[in-house]
Protein backbone atom coordinates (compact mmCIF):
# COMPACT_ATOMS: atom_id res chain seq x y z
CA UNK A 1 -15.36 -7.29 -11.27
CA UNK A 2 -12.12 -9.20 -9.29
CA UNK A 3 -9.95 -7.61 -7.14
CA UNK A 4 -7.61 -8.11 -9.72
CA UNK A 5 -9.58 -6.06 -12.26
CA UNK A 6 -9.90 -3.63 -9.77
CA UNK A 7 -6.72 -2.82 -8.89
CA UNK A 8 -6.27 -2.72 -12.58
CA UNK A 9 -8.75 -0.17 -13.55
CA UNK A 10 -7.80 2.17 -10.41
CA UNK A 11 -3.63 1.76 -11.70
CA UNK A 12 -4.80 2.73 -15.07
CA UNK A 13 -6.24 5.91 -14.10
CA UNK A 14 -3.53 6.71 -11.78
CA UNK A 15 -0.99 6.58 -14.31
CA UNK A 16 -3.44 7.93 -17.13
CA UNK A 17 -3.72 11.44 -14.89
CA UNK A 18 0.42 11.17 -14.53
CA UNK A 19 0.08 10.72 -10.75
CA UNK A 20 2.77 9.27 -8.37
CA UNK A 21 1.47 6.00 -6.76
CA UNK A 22 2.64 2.53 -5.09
CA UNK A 23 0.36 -0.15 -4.33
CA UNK A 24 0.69 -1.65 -0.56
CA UNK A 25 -0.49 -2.99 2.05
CA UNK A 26 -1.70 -6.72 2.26
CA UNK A 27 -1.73 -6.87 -1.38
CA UNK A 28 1.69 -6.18 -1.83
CA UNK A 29 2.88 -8.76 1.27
CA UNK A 30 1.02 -11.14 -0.48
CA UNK A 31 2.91 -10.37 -3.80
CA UNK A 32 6.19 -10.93 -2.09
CA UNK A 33 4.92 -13.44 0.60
CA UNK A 34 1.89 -15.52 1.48
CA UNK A 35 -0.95 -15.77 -0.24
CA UNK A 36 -3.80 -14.97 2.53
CA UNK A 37 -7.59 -13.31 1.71
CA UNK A 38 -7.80 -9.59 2.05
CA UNK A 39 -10.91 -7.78 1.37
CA UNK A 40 -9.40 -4.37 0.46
CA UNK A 41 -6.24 -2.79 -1.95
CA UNK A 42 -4.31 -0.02 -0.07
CA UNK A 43 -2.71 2.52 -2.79
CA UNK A 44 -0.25 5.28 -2.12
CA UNK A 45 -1.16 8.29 -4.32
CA UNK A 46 0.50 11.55 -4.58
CA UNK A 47 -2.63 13.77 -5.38
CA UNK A 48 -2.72 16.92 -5.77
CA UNK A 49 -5.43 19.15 -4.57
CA UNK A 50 -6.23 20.79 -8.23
CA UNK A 51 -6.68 16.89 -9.43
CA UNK A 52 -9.43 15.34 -6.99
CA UNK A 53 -12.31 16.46 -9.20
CA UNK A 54 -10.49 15.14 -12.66
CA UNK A 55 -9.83 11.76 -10.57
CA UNK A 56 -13.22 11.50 -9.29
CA UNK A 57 -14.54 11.79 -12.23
CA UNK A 58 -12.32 8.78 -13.40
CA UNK A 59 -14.58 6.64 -11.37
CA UNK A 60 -18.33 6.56 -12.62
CA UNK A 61 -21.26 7.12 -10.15
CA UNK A 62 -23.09 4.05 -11.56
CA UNK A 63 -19.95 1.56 -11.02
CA UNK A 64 -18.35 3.16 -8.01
CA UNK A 65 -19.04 5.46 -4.99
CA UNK A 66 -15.98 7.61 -4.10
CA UNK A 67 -16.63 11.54 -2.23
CA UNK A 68 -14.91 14.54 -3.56
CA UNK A 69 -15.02 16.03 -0.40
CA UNK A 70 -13.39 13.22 1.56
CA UNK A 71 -10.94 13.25 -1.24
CA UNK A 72 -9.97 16.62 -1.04
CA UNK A 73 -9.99 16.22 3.20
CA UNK A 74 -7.79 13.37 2.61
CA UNK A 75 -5.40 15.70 0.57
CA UNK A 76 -5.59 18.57 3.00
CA UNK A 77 -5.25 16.51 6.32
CA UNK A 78 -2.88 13.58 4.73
CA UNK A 79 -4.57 10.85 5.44
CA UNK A 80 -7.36 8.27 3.45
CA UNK A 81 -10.59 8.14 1.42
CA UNK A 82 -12.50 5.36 -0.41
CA UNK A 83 -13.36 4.04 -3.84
CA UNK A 84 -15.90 1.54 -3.51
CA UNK A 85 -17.45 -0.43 -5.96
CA UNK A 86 -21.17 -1.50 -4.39
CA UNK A 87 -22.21 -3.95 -6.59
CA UNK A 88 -19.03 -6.30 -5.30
CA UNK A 89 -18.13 -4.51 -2.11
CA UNK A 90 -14.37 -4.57 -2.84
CA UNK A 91 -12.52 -1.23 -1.73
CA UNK A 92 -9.78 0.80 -2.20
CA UNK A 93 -8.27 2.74 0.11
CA UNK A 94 -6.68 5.97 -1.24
CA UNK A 95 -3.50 7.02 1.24
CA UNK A 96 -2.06 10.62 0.90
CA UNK A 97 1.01 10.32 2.48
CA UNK A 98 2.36 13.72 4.82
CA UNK A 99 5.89 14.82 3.14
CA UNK A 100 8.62 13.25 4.96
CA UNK A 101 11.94 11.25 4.49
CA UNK A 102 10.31 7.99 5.01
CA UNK A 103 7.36 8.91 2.71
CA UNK A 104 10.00 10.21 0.33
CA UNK A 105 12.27 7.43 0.18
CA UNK A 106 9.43 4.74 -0.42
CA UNK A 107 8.39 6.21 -3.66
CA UNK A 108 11.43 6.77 -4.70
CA UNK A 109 12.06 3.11 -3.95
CA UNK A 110 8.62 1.72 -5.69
CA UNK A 111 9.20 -1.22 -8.19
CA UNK A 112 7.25 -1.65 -11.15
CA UNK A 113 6.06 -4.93 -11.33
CA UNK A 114 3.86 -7.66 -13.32
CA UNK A 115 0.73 -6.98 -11.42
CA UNK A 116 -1.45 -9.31 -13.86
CA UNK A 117 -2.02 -10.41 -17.37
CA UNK A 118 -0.39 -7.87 -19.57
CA UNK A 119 -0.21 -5.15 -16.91
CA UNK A 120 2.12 -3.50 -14.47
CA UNK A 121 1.95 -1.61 -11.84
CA UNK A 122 4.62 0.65 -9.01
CA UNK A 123 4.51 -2.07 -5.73
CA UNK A 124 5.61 -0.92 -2.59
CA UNK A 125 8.91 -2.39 -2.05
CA UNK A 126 8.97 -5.27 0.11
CA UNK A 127 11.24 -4.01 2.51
CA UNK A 128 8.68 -0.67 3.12
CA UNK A 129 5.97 -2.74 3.54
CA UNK A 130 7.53 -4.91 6.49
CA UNK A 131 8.07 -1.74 7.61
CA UNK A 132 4.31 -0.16 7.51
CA UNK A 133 3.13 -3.13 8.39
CA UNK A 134 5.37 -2.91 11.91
CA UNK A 135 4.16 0.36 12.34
CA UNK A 136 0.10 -1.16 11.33
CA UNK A 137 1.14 -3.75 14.21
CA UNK A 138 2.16 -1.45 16.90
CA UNK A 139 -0.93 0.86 16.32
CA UNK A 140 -3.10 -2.05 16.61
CA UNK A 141 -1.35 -5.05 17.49
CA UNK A 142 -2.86 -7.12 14.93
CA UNK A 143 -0.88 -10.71 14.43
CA UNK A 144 -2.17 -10.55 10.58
CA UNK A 145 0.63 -7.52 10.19
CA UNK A 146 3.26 -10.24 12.27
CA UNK A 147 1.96 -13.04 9.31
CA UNK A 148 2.29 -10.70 6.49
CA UNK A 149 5.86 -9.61 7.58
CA UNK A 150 7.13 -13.08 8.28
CA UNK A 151 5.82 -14.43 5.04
CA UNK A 152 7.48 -11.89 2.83
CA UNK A 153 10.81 -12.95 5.03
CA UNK A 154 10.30 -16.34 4.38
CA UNK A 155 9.52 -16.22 0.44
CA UNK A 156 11.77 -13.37 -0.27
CA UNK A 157 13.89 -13.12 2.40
CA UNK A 158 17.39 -13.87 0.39
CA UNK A 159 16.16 -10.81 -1.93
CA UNK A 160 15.72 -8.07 1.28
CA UNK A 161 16.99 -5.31 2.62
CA UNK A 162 17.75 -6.10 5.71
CA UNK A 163 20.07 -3.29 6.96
CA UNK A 164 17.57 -1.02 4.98
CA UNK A 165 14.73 -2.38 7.51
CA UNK A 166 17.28 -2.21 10.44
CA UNK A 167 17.96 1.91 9.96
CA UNK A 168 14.20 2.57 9.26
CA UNK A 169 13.13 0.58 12.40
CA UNK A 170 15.60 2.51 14.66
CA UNK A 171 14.33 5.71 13.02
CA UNK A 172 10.73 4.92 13.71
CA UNK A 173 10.95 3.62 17.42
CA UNK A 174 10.08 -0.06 15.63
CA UNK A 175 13.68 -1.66 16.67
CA UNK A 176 11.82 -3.85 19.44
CA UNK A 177 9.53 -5.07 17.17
CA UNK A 178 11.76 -5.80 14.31
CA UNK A 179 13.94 -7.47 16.48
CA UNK A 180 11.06 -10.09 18.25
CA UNK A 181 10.37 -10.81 14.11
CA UNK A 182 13.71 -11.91 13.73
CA UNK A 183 13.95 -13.14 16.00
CA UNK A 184 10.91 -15.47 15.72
CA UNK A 185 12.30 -16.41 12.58
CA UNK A 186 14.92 -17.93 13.73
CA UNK A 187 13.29 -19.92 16.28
């Protein structure tokens, strides 16, 4: 199995069970940016507690590996779990975002898009992931998050947000960093 087909199969039982998701992450940067490798697909998800056992199930012990339990910790504790498939090694990484206005507004701003042959999928939008990935950087201070951030400016930078990225950086202590990204930009 690709990542591609991956990602596939995980979307379609996301949206078979009716759950809220985005894709983001390095995937989605390299949607709207530069193509780089990544080894892993980050998904937003919206679960429920009453639904981890119904989407575990989704994934087959023989194809995948993926823990109830640290699903329904991830649920209660907002934070991640893992769907991996051992016979490639690829991964997903399940995020259960904590309610707030941020979290809000970036599923409300999720675009479908043509995430392969015949198949969509909710993206994050680019402007939210320049965003996570500033907060990624400042937790770990990883240039990959810089490269990500600067390629989505520089293929889709006439299409973005920027005033949109402005308030949220303000909001989230990230002005300093947003600021050194422009400008490097420009420079």
């Amino acid at each position: 199995m690709e990542q591609s087909e991956l990602l596939h199969f995980v979307v379609s039982v996301l949206e078979r069970l009716g759950l809220r998701y985005f894709v983001t992450g390095s995937t989605v940067t390299i949607f709207y940016g530069e193509p780089r490798f990544t080894n892993d697909i980050d998904i937003v998800v919206d679960l429920p507690a009453d639904v981890v056992p119904e989407f575990c199930r989704q994934f087959p012990a023989g194809d995948f590996y993926v823990s109830e339990e640290a699903a329904t910790e991830a649920v209660r504790r907002y934070s991640q779990f893992n769907i991996i498939q051992p016979g490639t090694g690829l991964k997903v990484d399940i995020i259960v975002p904590p309610p707030s206005a941020f979290n809000r507004e970036r599923f409300a701003r999720a675009r479908r898009v043509q995430a392969g042959e015949g198949w969509d999928a909710s993206f994050s939008s680019p402007e939210d992931a320049i965003v996570k990935k500033m907060e990624f950087f400042r937790a770990g201070g990883s240039d990959k998050h810089l490269r990500d951030i600067t390629g989505v400016l520089r293929t889709s930078g006439a299409e973005i947000d920027t005033d949109y990225i402005d308030r949220w950086a303000v909001t989230l202590g990230l002005d300093e960093i947003w600021q050194a990204i422009i400008d490097r930009m420009r420079g």
